[in-house]
N, C-alpha and C. Protein backbone atom coordinates (compact mmCIF):
# COMPACT_ATOMS: atom_id res chain seq x y z
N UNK A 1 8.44 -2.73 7.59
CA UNK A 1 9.12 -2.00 6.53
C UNK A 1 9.43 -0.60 7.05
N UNK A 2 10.60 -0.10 6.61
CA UNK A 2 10.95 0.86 7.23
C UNK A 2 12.32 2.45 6.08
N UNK A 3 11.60 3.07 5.90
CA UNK A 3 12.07 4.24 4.93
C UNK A 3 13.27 4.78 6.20
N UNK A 4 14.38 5.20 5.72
CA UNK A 4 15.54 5.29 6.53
C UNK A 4 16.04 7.42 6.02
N UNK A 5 16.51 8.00 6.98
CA UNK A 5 17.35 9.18 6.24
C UNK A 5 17.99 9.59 7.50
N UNK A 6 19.22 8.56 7.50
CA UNK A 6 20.38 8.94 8.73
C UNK A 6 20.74 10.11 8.20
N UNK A 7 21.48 11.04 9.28
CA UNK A 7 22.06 12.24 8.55
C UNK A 7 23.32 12.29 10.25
N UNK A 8 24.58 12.76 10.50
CA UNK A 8 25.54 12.41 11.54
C UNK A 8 24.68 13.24 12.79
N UNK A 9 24.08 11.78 13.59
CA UNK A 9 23.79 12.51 14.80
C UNK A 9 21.98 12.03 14.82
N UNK A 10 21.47 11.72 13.77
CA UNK A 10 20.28 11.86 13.92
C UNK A 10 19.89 10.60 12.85
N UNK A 11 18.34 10.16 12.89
CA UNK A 11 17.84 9.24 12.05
C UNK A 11 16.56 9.61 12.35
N UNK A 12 15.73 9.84 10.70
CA UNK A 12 14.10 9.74 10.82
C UNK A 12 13.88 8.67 10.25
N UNK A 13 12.87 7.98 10.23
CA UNK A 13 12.12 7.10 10.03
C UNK A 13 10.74 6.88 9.81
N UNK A 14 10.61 6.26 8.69
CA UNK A 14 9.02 5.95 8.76
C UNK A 14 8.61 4.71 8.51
N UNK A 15 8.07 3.82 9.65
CA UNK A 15 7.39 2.77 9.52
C UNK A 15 6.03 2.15 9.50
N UNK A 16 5.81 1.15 8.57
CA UNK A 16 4.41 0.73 8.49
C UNK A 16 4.73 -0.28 9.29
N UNK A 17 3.10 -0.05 10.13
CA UNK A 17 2.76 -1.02 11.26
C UNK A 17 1.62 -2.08 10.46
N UNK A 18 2.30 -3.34 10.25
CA UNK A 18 1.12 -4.55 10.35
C UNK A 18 -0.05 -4.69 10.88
N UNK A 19 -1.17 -4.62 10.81
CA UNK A 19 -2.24 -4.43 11.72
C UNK A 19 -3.00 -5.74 12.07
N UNK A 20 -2.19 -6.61 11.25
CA UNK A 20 -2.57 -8.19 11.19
C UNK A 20 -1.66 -9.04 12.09
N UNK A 21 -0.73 -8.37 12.24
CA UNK A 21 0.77 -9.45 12.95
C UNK A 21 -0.03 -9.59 14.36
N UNK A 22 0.53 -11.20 14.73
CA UNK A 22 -0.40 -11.54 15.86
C UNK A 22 0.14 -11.05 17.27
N UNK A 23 1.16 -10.46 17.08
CA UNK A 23 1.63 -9.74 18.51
C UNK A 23 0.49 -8.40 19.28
N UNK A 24 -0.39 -8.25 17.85
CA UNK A 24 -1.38 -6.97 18.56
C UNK A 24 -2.50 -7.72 18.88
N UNK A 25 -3.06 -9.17 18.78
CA UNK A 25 -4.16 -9.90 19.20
C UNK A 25 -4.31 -9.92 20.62
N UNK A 26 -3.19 -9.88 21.88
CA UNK A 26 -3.39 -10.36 23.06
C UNK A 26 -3.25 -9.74 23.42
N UNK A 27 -2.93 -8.01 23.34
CA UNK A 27 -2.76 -6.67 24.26
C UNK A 27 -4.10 -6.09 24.40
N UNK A 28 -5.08 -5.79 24.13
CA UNK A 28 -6.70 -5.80 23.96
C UNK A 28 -7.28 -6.03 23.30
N UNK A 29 -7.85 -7.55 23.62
CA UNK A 29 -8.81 -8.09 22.75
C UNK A 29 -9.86 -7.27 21.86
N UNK A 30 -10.27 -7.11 20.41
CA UNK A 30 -10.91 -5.98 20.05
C UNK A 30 -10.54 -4.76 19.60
N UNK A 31 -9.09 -4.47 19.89
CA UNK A 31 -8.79 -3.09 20.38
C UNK A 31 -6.98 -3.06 20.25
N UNK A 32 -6.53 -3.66 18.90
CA UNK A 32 -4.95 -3.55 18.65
C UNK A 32 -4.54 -2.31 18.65
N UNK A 33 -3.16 -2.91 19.80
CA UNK A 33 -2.24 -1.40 20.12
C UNK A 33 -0.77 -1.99 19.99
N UNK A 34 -0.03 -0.81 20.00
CA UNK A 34 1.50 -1.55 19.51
C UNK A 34 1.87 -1.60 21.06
N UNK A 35 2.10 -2.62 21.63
CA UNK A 35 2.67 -2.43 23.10
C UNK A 35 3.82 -2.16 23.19
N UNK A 36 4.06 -1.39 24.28
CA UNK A 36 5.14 -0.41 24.76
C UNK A 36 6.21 -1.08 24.53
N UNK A 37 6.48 -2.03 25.14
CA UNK A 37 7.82 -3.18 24.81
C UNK A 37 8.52 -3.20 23.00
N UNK A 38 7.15 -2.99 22.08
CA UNK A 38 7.72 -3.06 20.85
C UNK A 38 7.98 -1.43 20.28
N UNK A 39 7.64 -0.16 21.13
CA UNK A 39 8.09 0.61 20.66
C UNK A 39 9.47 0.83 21.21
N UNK A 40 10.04 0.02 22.24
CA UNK A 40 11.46 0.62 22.42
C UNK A 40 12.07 -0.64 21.82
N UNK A 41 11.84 -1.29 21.25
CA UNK A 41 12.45 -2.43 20.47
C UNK A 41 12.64 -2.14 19.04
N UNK A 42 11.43 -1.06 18.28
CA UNK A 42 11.42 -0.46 17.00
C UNK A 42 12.59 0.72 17.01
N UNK A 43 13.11 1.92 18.00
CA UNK A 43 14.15 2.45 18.29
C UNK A 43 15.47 1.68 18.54
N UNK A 44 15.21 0.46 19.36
CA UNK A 44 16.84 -0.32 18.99
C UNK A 44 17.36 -0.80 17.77
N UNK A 45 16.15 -1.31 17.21
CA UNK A 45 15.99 -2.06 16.03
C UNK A 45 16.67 -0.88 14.53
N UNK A 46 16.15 0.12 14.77
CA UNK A 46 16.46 1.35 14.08
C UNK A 46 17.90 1.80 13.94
N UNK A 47 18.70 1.88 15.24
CA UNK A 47 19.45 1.91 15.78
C UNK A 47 20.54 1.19 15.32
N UNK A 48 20.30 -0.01 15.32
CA UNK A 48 21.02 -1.12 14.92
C UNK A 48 21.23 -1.24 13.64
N UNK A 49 20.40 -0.72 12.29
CA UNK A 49 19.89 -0.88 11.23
C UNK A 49 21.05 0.57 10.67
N UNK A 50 21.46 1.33 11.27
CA UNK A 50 21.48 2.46 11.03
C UNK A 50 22.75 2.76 11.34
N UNK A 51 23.69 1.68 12.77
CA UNK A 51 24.78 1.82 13.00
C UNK A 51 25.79 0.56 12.74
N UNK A 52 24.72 -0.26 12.42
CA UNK A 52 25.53 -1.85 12.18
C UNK A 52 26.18 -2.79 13.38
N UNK A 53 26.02 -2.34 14.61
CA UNK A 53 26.03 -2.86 15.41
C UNK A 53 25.17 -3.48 16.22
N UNK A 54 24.71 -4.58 17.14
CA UNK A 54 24.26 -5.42 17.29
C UNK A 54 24.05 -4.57 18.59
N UNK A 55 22.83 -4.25 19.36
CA UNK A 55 22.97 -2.97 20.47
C UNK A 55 21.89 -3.71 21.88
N UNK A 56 21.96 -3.36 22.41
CA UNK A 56 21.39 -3.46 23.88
C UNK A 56 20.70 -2.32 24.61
N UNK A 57 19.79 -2.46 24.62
CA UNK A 57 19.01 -1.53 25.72
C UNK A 57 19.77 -1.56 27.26
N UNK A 58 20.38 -0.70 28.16
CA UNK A 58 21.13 -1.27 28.74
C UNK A 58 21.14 0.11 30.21
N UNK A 59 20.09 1.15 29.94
CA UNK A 59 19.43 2.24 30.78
C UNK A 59 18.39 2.87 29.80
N UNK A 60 17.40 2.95 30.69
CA UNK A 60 15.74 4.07 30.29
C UNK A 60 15.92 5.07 30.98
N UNK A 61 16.60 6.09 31.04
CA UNK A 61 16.27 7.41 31.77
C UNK A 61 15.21 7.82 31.67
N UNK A 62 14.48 8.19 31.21
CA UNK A 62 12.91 8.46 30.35
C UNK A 62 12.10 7.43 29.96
N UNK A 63 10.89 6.83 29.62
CA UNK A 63 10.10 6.74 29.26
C UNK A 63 8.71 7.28 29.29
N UNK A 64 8.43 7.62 27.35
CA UNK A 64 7.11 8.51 28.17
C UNK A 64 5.86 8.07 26.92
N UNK A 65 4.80 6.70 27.50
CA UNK A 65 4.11 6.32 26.77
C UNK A 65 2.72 7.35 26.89
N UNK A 66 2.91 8.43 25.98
CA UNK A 66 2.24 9.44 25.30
C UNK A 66 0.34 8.71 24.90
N UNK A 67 0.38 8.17 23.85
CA UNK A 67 -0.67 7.70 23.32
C UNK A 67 -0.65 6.51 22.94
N UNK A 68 -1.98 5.36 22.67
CA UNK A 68 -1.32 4.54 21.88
C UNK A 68 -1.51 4.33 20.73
N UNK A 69 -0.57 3.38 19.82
CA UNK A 69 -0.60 2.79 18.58
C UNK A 69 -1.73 2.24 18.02
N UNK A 70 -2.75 2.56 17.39
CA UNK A 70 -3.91 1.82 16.65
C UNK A 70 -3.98 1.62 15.50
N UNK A 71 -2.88 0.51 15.15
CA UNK A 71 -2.44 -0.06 13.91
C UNK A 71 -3.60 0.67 12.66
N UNK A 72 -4.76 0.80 12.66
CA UNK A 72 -6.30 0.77 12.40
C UNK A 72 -6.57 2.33 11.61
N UNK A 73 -5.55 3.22 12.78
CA UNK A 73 -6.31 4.44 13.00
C UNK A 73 -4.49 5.04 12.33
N UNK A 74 -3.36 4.79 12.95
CA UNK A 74 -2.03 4.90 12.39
C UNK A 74 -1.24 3.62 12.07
N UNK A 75 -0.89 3.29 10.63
CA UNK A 75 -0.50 2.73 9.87
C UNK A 75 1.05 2.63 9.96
N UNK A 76 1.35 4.34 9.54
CA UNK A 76 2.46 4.60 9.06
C UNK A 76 3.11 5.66 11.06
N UNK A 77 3.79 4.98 11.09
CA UNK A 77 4.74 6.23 12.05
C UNK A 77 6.01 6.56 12.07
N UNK A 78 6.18 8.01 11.92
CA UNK A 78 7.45 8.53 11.88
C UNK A 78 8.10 8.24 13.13
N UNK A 79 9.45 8.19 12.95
CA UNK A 79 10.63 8.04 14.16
C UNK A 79 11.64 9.20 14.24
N UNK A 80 12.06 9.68 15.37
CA UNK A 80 12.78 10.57 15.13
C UNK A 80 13.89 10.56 16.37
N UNK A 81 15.20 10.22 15.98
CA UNK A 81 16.09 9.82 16.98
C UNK A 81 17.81 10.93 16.92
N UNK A 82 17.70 10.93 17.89
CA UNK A 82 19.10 11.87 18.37
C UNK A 82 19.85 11.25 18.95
N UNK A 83 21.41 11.44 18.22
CA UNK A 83 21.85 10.06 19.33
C UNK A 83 23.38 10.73 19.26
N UNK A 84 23.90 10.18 20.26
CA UNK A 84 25.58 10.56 20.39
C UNK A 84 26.36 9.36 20.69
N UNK A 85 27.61 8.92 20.21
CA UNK A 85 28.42 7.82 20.55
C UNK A 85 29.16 8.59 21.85
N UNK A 86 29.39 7.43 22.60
CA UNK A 86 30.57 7.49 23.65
C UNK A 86 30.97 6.17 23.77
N UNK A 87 32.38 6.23 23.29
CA UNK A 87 32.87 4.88 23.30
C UNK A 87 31.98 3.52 23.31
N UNK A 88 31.46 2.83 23.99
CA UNK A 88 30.72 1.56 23.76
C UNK A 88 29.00 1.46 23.64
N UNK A 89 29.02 2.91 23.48
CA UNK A 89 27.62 3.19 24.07
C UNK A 89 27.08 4.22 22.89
N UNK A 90 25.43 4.53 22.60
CA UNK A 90 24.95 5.59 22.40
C UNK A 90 24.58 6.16 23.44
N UNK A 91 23.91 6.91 23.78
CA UNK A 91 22.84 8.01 24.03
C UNK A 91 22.12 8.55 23.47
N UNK A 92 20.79 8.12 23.63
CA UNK A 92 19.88 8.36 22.05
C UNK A 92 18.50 8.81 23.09
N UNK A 93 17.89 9.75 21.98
CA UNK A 93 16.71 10.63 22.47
C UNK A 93 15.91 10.14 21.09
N UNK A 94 14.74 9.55 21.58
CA UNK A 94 13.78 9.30 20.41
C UNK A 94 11.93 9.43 20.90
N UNK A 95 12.05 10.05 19.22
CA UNK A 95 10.43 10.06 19.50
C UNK A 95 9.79 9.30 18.53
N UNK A 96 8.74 8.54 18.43
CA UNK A 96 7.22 8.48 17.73
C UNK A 96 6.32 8.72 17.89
N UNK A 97 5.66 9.29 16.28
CA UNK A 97 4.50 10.34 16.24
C UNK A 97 4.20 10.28 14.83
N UNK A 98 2.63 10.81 14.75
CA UNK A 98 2.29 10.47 13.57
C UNK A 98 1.33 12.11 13.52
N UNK A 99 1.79 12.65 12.64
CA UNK A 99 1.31 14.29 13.06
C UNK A 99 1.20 14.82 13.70
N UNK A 100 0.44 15.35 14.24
CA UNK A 100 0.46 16.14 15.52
C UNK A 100 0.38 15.18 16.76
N UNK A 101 0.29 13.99 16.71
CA UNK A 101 0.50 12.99 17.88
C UNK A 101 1.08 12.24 18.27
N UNK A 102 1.98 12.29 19.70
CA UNK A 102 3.19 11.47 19.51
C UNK A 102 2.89 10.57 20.55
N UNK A 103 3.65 9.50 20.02
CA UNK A 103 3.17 8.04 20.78
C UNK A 103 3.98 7.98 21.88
N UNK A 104 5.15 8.09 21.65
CA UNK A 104 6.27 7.78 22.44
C UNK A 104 7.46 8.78 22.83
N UNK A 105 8.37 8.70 23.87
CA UNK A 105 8.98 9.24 24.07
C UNK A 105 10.60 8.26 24.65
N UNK A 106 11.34 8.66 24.47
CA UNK A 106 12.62 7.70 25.33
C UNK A 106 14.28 8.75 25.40
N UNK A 107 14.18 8.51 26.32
CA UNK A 107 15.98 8.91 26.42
C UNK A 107 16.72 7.60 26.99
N UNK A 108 17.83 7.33 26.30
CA UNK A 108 18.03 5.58 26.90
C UNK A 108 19.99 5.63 26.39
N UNK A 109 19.83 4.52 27.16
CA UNK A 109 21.90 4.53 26.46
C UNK A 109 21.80 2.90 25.97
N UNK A 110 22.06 2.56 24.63
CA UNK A 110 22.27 1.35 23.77
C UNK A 110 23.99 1.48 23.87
N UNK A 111 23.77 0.25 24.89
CA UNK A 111 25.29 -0.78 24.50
C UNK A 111 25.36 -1.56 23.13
N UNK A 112 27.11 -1.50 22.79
CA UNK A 112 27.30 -2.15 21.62
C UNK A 112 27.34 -3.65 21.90
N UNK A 113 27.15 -4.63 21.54
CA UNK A 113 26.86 -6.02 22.57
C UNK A 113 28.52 -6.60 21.85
């Protein structure tokens, strides 16, 4: 689930993380974390939700896995994305963080597929 407030150029976000969904069972047993793969999938996903186009991860200039996700410990995480069109493409700068702690980092270019 996901609270939306595009504004031209930018999108915040706040999503609740499942702490039950079985994708966090096999990343450490004991010890659910959102793996890295699904935080740049929650920014496309956003992305997509936000521009109506169907998008592609398609360059990572950046990645910067900060901390991790403990469904347990953070529930809810804000998103915060900067993005520019160029013809077939964004260029988008995004972060997640949940107060003073941010999980994630990305600068990336989403093709329109």
């Amino acid at each position: 689930m996901a609270q939306f407030e595009p504004v031209p150029g930018a999108v915040k976000a706040k999503i609740s993380i499942n702490k039950d969904h079985s994708i966090l069972e096999g990343h450490f047993p004991g010890l659910p974390i959102v793996p890295g793969v699904c935080m740049m999938q929650i920014i496309r996903e956003i992305m997509e939700v936000m521009s109506g186009k169907d998008l592609k991860l398609t360059a990572a200039d950046s990645m910067k896995f900060l901390s991790v996700i403990n469904p347990n410990q953070n529930s809810e995480v804000d998103v915060d994305i900067s993005y520019a069109e160029h013809g077939d493409h964004y260029v988008v700068n995004a972060t997640l963080f949940a107060a003073a702690v941010t999980f994630f980092k990305l600068k990336a270019t989403l093709t329109f597929s």
